[in-house]
PDB file of N, CA and C in Angstrom:
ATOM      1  N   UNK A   1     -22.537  -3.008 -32.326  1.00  0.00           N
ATOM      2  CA  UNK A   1     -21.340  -3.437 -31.611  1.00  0.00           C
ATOM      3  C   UNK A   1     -20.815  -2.268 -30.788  1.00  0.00           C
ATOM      4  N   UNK A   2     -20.355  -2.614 -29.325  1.00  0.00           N
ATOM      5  CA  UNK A   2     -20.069  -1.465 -28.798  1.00  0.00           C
ATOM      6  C   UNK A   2     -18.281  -1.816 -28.494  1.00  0.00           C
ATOM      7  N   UNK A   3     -17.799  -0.121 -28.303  1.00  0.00           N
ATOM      8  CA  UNK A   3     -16.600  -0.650 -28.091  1.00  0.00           C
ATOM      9  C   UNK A   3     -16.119  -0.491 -26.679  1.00  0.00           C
ATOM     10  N   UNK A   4     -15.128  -1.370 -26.152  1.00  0.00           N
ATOM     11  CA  UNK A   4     -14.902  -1.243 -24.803  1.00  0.00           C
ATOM     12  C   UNK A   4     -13.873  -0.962 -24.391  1.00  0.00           C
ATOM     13  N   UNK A   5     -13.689   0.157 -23.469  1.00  0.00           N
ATOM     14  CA  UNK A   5     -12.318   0.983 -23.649  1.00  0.00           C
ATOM     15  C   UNK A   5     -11.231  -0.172 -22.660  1.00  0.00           C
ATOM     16  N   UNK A   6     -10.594  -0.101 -22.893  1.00  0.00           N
ATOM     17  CA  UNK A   6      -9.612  -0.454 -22.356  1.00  0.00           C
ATOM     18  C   UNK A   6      -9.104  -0.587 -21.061  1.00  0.00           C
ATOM     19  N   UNK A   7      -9.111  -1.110 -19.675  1.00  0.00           N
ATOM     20  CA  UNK A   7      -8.662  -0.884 -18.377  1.00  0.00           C
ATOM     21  C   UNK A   7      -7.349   0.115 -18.305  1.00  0.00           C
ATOM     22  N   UNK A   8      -7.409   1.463 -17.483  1.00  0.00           N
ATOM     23  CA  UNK A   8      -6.165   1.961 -17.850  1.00  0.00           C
ATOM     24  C   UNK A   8      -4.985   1.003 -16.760  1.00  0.00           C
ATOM     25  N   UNK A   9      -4.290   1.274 -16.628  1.00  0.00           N
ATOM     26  CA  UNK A   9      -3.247   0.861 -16.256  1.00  0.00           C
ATOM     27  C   UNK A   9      -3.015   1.150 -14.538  1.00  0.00           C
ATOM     28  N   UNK A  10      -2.487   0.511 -13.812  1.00  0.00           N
ATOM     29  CA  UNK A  10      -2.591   1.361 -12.362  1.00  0.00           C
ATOM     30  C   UNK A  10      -1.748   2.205 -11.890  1.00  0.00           C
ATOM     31  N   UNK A  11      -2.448   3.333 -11.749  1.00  0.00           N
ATOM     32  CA  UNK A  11      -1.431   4.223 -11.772  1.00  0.00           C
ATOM     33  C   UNK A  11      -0.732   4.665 -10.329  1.00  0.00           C
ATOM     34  N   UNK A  12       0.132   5.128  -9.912  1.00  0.00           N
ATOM     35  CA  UNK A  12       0.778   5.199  -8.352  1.00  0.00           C
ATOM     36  C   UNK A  12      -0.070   6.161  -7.673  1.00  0.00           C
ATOM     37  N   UNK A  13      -0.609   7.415  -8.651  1.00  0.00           N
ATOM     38  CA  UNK A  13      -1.528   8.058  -7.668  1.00  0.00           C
ATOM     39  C   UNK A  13      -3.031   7.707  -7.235  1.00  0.00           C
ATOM     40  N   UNK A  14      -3.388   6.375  -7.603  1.00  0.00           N
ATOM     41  CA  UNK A  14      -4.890   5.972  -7.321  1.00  0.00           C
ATOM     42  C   UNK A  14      -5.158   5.924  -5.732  1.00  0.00           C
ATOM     43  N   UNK A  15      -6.003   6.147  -5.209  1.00  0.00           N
ATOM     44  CA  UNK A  15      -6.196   5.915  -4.126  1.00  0.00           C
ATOM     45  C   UNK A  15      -7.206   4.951  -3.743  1.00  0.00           C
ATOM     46  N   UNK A  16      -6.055   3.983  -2.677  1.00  0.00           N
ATOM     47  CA  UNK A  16      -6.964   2.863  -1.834  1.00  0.00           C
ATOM     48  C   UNK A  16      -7.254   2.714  -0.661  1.00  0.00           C
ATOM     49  N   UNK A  17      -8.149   2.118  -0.393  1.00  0.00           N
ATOM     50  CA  UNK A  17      -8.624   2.405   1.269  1.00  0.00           C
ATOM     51  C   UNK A  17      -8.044   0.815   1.422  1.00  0.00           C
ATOM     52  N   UNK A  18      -7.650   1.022   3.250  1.00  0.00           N
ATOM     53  CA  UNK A  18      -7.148   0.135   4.117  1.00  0.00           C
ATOM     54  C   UNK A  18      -7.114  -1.478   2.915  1.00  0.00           C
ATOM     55  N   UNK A  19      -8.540  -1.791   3.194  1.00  0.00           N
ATOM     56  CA  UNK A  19      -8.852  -2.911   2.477  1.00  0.00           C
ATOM     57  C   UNK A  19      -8.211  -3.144   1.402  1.00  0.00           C
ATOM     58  N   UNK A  20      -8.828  -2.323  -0.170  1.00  0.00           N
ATOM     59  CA  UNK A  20      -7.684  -2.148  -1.511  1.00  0.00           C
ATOM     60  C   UNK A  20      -6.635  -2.436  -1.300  1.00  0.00           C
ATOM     61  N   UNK A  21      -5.498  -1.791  -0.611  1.00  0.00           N
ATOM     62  CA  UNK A  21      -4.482  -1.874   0.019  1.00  0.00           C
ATOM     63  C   UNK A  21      -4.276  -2.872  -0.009  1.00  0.00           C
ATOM     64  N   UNK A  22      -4.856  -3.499   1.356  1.00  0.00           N
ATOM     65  CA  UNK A  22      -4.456  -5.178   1.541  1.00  0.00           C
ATOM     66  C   UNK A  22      -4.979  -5.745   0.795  1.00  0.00           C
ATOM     67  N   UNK A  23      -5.725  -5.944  -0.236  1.00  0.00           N
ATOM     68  CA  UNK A  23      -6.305  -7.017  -1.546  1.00  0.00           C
ATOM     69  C   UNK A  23      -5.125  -6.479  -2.647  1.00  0.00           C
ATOM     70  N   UNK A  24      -4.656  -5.795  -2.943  1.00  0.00           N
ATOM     71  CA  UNK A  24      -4.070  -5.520  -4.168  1.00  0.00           C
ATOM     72  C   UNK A  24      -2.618  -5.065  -4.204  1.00  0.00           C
ATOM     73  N   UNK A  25      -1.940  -4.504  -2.902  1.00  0.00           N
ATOM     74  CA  UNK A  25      -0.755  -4.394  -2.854  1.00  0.00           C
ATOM     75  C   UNK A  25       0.120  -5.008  -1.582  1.00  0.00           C
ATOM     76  N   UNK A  26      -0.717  -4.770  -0.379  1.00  0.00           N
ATOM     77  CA  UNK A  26       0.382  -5.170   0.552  1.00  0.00           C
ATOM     78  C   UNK A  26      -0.823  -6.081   1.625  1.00  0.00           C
ATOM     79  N   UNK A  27      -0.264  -6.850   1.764  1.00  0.00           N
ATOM     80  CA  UNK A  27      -1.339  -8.413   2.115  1.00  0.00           C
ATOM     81  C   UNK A  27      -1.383  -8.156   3.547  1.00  0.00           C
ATOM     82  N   UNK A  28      -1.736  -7.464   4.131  1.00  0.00           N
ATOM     83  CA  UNK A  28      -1.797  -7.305   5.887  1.00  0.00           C
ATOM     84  C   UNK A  28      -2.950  -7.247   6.564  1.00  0.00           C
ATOM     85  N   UNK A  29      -3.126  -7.640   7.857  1.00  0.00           N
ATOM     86  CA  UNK A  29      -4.284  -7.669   8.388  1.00  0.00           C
ATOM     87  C   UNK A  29      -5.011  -6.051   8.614  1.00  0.00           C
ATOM     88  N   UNK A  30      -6.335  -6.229   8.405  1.00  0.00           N
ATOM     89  CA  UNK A  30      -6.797  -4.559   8.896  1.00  0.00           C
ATOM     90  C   UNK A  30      -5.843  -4.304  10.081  1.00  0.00           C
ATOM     91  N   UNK A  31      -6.068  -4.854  11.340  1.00  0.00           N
ATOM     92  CA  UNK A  31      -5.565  -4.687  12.631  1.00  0.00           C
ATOM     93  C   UNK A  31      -4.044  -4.088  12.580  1.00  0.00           C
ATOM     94  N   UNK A  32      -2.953  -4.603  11.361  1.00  0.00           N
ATOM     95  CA  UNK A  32      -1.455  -4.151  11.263  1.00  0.00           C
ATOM     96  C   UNK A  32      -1.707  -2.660  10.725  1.00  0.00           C
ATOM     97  N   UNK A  33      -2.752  -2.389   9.659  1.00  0.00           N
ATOM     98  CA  UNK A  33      -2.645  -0.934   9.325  1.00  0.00           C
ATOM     99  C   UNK A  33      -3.130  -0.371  10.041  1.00  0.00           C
ATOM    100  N   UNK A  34      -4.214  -0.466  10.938  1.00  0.00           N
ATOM    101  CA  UNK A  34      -4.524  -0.178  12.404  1.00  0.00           C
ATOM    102  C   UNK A  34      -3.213   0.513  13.042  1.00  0.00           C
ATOM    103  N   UNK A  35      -2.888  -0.529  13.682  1.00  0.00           N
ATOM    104  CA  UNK A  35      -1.524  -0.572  14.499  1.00  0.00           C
ATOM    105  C   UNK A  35      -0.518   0.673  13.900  1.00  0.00           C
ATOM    106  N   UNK A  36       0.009   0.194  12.936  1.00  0.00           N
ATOM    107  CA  UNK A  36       0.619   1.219  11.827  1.00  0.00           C
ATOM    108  C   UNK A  36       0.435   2.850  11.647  1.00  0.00           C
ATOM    109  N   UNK A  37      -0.956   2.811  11.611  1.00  0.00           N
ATOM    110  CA  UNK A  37      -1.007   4.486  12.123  1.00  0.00           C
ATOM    111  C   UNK A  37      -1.083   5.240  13.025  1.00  0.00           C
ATOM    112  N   UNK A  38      -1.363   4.485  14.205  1.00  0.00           N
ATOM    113  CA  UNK A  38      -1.504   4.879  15.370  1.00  0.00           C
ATOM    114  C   UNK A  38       0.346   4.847  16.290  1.00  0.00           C
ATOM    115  N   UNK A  39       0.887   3.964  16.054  1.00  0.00           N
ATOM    116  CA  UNK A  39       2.044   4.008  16.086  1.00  0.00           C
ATOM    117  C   UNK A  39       3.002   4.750  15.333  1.00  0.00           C
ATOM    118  N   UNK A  40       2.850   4.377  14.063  1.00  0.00           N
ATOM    119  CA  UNK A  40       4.170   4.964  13.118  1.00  0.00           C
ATOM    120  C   UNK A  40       4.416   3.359  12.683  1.00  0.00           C
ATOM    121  N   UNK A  41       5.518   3.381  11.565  1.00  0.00           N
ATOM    122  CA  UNK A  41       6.401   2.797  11.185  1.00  0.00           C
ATOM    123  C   UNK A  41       6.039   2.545   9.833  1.00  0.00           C
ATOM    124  N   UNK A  42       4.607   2.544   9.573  1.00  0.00           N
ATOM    125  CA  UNK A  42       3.892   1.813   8.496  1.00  0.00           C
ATOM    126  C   UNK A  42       3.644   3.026   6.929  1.00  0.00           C
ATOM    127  N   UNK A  43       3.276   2.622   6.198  1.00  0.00           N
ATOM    128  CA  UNK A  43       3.314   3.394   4.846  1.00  0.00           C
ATOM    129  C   UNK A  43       2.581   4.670   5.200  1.00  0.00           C
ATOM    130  N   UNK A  44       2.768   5.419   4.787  1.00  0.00           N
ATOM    131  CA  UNK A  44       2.190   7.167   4.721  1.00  0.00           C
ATOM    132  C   UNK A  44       0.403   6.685   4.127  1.00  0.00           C
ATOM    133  N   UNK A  45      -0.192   7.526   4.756  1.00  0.00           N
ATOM    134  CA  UNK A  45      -1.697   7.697   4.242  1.00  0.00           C
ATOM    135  C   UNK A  45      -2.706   8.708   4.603  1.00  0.00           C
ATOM    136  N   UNK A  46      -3.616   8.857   3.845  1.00  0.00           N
ATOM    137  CA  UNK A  46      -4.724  10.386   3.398  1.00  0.00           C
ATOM    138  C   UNK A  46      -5.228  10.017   4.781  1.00  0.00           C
ATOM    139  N   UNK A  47      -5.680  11.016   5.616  1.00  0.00           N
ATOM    140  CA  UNK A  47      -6.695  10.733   6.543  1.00  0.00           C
ATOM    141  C   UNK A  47      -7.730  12.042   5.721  1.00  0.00           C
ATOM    142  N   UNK A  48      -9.115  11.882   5.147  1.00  0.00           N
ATOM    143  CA  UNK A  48      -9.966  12.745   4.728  1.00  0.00           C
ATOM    144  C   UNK A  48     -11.261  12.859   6.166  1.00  0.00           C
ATOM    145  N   UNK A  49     -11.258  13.725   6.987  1.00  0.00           N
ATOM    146  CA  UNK A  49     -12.619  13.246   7.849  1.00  0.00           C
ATOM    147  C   UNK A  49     -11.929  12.071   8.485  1.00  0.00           C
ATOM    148  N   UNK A  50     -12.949  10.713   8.624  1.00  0.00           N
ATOM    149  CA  UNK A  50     -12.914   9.599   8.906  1.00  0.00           C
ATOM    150  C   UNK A  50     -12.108   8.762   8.292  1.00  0.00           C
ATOM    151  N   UNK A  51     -12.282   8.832   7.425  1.00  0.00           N
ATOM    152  CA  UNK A  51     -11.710   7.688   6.298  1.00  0.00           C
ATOM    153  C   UNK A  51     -10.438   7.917   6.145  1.00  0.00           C
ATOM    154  N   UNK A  52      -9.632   6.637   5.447  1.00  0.00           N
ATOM    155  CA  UNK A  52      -8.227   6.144   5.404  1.00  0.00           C
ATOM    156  C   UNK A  52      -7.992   6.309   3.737  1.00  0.00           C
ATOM    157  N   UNK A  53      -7.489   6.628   3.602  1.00  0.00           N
ATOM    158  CA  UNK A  53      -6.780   6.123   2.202  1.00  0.00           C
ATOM    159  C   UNK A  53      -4.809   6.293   1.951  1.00  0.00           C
ATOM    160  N   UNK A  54      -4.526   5.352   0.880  1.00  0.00           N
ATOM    161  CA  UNK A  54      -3.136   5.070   1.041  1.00  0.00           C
ATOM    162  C   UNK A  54      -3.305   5.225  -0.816  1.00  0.00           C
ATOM    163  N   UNK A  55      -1.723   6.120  -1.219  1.00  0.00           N
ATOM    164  CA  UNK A  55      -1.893   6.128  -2.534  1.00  0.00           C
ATOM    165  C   UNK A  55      -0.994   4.589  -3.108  1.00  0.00           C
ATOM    166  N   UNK A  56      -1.382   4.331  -4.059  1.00  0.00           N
ATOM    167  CA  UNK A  56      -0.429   3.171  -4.941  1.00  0.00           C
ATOM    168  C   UNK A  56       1.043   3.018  -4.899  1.00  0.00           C
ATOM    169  N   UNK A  57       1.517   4.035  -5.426  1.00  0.00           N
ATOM    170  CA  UNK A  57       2.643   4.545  -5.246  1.00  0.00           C
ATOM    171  C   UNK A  57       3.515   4.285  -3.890  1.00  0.00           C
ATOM    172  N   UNK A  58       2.866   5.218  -3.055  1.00  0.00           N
ATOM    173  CA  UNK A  58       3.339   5.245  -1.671  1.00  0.00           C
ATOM    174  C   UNK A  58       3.331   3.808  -1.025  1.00  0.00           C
ATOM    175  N   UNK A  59       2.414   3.185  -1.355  1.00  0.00           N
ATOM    176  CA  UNK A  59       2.503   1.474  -0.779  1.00  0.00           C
ATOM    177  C   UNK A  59       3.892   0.828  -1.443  1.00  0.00           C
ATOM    178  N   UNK A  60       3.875   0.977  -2.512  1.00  0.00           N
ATOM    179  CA  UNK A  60       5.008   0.091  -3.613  1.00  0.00           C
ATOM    180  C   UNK A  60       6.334   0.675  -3.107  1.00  0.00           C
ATOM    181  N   UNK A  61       6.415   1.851  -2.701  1.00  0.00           N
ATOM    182  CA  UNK A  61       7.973   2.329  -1.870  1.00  0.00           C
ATOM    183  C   UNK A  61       8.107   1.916  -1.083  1.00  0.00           C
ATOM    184  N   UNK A  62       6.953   1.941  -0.340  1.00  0.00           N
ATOM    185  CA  UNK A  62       7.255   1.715   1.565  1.00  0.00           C
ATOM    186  C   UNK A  62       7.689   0.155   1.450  1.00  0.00           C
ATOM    187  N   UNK A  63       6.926  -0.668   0.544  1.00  0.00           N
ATOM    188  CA  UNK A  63       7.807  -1.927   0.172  1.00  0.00           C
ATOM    189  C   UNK A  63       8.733  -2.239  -0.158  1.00  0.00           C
ATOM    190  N   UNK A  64       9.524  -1.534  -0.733  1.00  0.00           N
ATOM    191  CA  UNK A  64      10.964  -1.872  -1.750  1.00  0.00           C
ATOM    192  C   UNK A  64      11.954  -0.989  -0.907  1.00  0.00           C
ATOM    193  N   UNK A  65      11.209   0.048  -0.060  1.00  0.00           N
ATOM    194  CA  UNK A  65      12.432   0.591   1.374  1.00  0.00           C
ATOM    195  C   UNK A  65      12.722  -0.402   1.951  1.00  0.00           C
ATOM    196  N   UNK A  66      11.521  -1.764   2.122  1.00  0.00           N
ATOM    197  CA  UNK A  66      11.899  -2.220   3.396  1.00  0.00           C
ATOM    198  C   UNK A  66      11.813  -3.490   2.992  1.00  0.00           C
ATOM    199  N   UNK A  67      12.852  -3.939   1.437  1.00  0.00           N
ATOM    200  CA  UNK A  67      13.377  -4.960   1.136  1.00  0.00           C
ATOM    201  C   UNK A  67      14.592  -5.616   1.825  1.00  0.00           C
ATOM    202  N   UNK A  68      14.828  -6.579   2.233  1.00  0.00           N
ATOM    203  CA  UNK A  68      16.296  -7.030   2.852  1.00  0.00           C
ATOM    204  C   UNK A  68      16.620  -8.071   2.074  1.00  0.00           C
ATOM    205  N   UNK A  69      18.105  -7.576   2.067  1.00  0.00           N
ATOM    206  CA  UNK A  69      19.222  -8.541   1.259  1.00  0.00           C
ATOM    207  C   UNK A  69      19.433  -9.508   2.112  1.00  0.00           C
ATOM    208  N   UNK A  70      19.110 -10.937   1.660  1.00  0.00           N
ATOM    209  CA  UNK A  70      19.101 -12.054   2.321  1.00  0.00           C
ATOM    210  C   UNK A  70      20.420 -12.062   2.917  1.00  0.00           C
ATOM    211  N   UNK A  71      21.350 -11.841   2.204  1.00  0.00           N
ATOM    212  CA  UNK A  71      23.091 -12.062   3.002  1.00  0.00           C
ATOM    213  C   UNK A  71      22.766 -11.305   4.260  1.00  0.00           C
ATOM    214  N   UNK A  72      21.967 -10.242   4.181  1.00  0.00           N
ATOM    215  CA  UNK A  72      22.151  -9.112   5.721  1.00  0.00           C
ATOM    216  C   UNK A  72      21.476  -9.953   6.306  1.00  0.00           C
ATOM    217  N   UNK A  73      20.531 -10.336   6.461  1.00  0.00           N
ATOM    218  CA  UNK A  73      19.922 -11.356   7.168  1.00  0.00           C
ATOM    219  C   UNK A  73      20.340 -12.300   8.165  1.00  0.00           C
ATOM    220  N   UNK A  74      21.315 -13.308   7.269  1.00  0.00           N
ATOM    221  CA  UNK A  74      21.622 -14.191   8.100  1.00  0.00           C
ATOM    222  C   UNK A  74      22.905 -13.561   8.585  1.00  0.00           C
ATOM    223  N   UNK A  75      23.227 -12.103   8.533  1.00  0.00           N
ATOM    224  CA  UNK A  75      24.740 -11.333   9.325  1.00  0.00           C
ATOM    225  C   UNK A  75      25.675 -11.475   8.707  1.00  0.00           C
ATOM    226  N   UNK A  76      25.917 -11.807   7.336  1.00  0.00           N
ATOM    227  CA  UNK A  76      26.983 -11.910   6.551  1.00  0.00           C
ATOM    228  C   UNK A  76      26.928 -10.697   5.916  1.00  0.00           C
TER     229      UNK A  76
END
């Protein structure tokens, strides 16, 4: 019998590329994180070389910065 460790938990410093990202935390088209870095506005991320990566963490803030209170919304 073998034993099987356990999935750890996800932690904020894991790092995900573009894709990960959009499968597991923030649902956007490649083309918006595209857009996003080349512009600004969009979550902080690793540029290594070529490649993209965005930590866990840093996705889950850049979300909950840019929560809106429904009352502000409709101007109340």
């Amino acid at each position: 019998m073998t034993h099987r460790a356990s999935p750890s938990p996800q932690d904020d410093n894991d790092l995900l590329t573009d894709i990960q990202a959009k499968q597991q935390e923030l649902p956007m088209s490649l083309a918006w994180y595209r857009r996003k870095r080349i512009f600004g506005g969009g979550p902080p991320f690793i540029r290594v070389s070529n490649r993209i990566f965005y930590r866990r963490g840093d996705l889950r803030q850049w979300v909950a910065a840019h929560a809106v209170d429904r009352c502000q919304e409709v101007g109340q």
